[in-house]
Protein backbone atom coordinates (compact mmCIF):
# COMPACT_ATOMS: atom_id res chain seq x y z
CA UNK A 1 21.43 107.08 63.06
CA UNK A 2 24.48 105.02 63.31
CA UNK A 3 27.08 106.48 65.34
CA UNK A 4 30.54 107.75 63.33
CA UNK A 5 33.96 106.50 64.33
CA UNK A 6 34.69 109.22 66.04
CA UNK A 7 31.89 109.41 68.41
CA UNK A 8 32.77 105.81 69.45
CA UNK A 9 36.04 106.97 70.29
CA UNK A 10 34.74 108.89 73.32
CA UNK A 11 34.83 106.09 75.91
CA UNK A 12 34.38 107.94 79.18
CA UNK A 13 30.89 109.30 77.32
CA UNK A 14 29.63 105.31 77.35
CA UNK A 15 29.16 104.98 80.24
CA UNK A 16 24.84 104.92 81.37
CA UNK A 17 22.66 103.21 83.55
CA UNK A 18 22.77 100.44 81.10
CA UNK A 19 26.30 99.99 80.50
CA UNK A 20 27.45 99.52 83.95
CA UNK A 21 29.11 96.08 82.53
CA UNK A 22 32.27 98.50 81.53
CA UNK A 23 33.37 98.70 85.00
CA UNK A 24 34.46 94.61 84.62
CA UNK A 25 36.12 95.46 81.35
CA UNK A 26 37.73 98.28 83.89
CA UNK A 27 38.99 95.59 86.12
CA UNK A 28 40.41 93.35 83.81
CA UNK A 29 42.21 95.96 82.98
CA UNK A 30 43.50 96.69 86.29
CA UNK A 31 44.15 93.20 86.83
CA UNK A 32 46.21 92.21 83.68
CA UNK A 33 48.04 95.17 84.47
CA UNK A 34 49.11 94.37 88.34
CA UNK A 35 49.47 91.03 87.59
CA UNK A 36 52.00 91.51 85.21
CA UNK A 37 54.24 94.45 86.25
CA UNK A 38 54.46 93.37 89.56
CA UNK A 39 56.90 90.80 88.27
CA UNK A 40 59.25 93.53 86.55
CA UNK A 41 62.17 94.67 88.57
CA UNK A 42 62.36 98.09 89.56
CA UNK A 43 60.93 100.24 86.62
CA UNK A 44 61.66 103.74 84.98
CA UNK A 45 59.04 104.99 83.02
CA UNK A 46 59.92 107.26 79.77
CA UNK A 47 57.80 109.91 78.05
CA UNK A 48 57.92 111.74 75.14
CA UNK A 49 56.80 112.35 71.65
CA UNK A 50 55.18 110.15 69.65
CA UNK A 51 56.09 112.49 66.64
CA UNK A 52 60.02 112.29 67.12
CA UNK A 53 61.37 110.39 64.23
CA UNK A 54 64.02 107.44 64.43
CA UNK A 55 67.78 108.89 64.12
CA UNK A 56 66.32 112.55 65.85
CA UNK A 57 68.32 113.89 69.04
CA UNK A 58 64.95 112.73 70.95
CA UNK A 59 64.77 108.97 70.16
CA UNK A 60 68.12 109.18 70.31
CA UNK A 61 68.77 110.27 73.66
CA UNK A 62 65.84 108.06 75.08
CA UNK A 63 67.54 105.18 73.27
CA UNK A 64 70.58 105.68 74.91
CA UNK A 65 69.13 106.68 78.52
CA UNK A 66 67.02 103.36 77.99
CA UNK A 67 69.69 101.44 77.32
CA UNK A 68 71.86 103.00 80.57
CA UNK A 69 69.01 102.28 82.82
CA UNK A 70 68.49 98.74 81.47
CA UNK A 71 72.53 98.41 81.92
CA UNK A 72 72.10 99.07 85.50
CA UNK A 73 69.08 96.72 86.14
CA UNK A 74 66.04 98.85 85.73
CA UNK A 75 63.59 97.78 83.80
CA UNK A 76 62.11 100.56 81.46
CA UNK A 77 58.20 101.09 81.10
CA UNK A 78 56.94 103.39 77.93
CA UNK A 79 53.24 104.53 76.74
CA UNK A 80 54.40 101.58 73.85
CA UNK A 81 54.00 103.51 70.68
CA UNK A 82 56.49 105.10 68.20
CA UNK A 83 58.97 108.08 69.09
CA UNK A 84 60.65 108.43 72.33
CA UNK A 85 58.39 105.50 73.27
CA UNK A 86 60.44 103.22 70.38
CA UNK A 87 63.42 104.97 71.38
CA UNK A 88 63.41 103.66 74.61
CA UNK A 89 62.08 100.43 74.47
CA UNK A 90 64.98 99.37 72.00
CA UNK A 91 67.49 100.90 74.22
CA UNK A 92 65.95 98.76 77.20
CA UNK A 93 65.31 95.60 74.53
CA UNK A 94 69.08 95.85 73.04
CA UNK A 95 70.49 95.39 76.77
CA UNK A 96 68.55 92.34 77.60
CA UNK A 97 66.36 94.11 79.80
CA UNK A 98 62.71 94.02 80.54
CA UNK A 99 61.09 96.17 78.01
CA UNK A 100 57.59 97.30 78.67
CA UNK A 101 55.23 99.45 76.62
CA UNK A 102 51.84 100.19 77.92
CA UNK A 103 50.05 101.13 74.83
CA UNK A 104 46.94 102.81 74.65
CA UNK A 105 44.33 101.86 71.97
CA UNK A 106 44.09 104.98 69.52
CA UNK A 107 41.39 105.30 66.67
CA UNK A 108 44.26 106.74 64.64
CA UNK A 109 47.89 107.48 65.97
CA UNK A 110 49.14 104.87 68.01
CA UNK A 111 50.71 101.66 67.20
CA UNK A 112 52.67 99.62 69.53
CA UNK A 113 56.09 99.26 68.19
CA UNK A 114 58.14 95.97 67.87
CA UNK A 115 60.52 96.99 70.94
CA UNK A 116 58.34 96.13 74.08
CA UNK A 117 59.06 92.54 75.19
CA UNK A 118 56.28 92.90 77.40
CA UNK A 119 53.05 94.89 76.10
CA UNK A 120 49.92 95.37 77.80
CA UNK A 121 46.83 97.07 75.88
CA UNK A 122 44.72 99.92 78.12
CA UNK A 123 41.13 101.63 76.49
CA UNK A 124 40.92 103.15 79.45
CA UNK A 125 43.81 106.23 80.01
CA UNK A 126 43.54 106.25 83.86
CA UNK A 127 44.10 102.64 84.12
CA UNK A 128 47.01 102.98 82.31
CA UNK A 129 48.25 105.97 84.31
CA UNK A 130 48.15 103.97 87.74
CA UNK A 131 50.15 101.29 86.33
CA UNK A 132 53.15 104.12 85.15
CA UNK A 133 52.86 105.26 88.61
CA UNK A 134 52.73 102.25 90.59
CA UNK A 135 55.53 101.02 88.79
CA UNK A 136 57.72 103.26 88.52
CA UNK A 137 61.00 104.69 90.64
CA UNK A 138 61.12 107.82 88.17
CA UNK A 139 59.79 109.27 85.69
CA UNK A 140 61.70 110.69 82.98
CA UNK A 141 60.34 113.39 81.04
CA UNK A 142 62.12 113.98 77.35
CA UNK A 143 60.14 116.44 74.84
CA UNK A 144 57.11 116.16 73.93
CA UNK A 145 53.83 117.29 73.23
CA UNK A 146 49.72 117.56 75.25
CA UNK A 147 50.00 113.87 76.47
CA UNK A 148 53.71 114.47 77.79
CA UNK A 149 52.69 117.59 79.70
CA UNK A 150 49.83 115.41 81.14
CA UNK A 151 51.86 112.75 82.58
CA UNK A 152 54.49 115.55 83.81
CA UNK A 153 51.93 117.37 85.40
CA UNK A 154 49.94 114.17 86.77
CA UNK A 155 53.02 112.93 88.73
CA UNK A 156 54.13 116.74 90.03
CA UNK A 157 50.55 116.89 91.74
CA UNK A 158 50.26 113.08 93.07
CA UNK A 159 53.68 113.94 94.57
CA UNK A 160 53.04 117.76 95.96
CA UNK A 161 49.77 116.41 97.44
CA UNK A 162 51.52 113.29 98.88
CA UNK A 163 49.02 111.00 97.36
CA UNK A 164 52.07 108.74 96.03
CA UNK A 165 55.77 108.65 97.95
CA UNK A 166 58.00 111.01 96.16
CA UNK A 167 60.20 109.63 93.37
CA UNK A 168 62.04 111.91 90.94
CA UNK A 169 60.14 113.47 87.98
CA UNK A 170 63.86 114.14 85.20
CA UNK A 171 62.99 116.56 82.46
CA UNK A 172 65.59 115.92 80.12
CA UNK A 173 66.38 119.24 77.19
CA UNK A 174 67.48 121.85 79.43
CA UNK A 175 67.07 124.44 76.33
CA UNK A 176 63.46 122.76 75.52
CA UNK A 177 61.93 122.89 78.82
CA UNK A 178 63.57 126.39 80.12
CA UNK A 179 60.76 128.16 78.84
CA UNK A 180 58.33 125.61 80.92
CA UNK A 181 60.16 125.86 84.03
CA UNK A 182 60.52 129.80 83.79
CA UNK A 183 56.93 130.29 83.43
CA UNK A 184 56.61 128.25 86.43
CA UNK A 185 58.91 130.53 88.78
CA UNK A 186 58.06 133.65 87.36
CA UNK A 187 54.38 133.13 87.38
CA UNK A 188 53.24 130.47 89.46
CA UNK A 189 56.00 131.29 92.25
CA UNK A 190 55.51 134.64 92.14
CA UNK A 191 51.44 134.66 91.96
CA UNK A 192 51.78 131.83 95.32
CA UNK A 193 49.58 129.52 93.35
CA UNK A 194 52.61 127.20 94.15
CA UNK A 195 55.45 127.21 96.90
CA UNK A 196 59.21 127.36 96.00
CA UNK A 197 59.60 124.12 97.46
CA UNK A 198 57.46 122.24 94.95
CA UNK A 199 60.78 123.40 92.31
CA UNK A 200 62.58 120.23 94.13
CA UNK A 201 60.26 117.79 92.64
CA UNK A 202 61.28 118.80 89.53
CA UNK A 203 65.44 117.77 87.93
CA UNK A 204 66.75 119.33 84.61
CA UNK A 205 69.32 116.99 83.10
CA UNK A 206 70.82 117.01 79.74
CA UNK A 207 72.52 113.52 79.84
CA UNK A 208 71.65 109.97 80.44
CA UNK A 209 74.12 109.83 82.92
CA UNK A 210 72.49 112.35 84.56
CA UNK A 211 69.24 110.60 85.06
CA UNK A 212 71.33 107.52 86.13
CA UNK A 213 72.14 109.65 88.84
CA UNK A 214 69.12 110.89 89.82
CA UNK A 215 67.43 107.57 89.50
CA UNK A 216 70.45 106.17 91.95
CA UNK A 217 70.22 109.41 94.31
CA UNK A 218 67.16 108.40 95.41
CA UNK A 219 67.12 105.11 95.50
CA UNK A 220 70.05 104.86 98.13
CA UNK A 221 67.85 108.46 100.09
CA UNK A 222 64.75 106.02 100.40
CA UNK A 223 66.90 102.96 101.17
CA UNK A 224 64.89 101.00 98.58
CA UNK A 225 64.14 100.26 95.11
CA UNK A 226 60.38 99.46 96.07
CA UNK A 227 57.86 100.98 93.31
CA UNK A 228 55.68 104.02 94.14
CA UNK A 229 52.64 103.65 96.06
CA UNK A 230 49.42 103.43 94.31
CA UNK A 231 47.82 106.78 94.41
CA UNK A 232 44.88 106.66 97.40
């Protein structure tokens, strides 16, 4: 019976005693990847929906944070598809800066849009992951949906369990994330399933301004501009 589109999709479900060649597509991977962004200069990475439309307060805002970062020499890095992802490429594109969208190959949602002056192609999520974090100075964190959360929450525990050096994680909406970070004090806090001090990772900014100055905060507290390490 021939498998259905969908069941192809499933990648990590490939892999058996006989397909053990996947772990050189894996390296190529891993290879295009360093070999590439290690010539960026200092990179922010952007998340958010892939749902938000062109002209809506959250491409907008990415645009313009983008295009402040860019402005200041950062180069911006993006999961390369529409939404915030668009947003923020063109913001980083329209300043001259480098521009990079890491897209992930989707059987039906994602397209890589026209913005990223430098695109890579990942199958593989967690390749694609360590490249945001290697590569990255900050993450910044505007709203968004499952795969959002998942790269909000992957960076919060690399950095609590000090697999990577700390860099700031910016969630940008204070009114869209309250609710998020609420749940968080009042529940997590409170049930010491997390410490008070792991709050800190975590800055609520409404304005790109504001993650200017976060980015800038800690670069000048570390005394560098060097990208994260490469979780261990």
């Amino acid at each position: 019976m021939k498998r259905s589109e969908f069941e192809e999709q499933y990648v990590i479900d490939d892999f058996a005693g006989n397909d053990t060649w996947r772990i050189f597509r894996i390296m190529a991977e891993f290879v295009e990847g360093f070999e590439t962004l290690s010539r960026i200069p200092p990179g922010v990475a952007i998340f958010g929906s892939a749902r938000a439309l062109p002209g809506s307060d959250a491409y907008l805002k990415a645009e313009a944070t983008a295009l402040l970062l860019a402005k200041n020499g950062y180069s911006v890095i993006t999961g390369g598809g529409p939404g915030v992802m668009e947003g923020a490429n063109k913001g980083a594109a329209e300043a001259g800066a480098t521009s990079v969208g890491l897209n992930i190959v989707l059987p039906l949602e994602q397209k890589p849009n026209i913005y990223a002056n430098k695109l890579l192609d990942f199958r593989y999520f967690f390749v694609r992951k360590v490249m945001f974090v290697k590569y990255s100075i900050a993450f910044v964190i505007l709203p968004g949906g499952f795969g959002t959360l998942d790269e909000l929450f992957e960076a919060i525990t690399l950095i609590q369990t000090r697999k990577i050096k700390p860099f700031p994680v910016i969630l940008v909406g204070t009114e869209y994330w309250k609710g998020l970070l609420g749940w968080i004090r009042d529940t997590l806090v409170r049930e010491k399933m997390v410490s008070v001090e792991d709050l800190d990772i975590l800055k609520t900014v409404d304005t790109p301004e504001e993650v200017l100055y976060w980015v800038q905060e800690s670069k000048f507290r570390n005394g560098s501009q060097s990208s994260s390490t490469t979780p261990q």
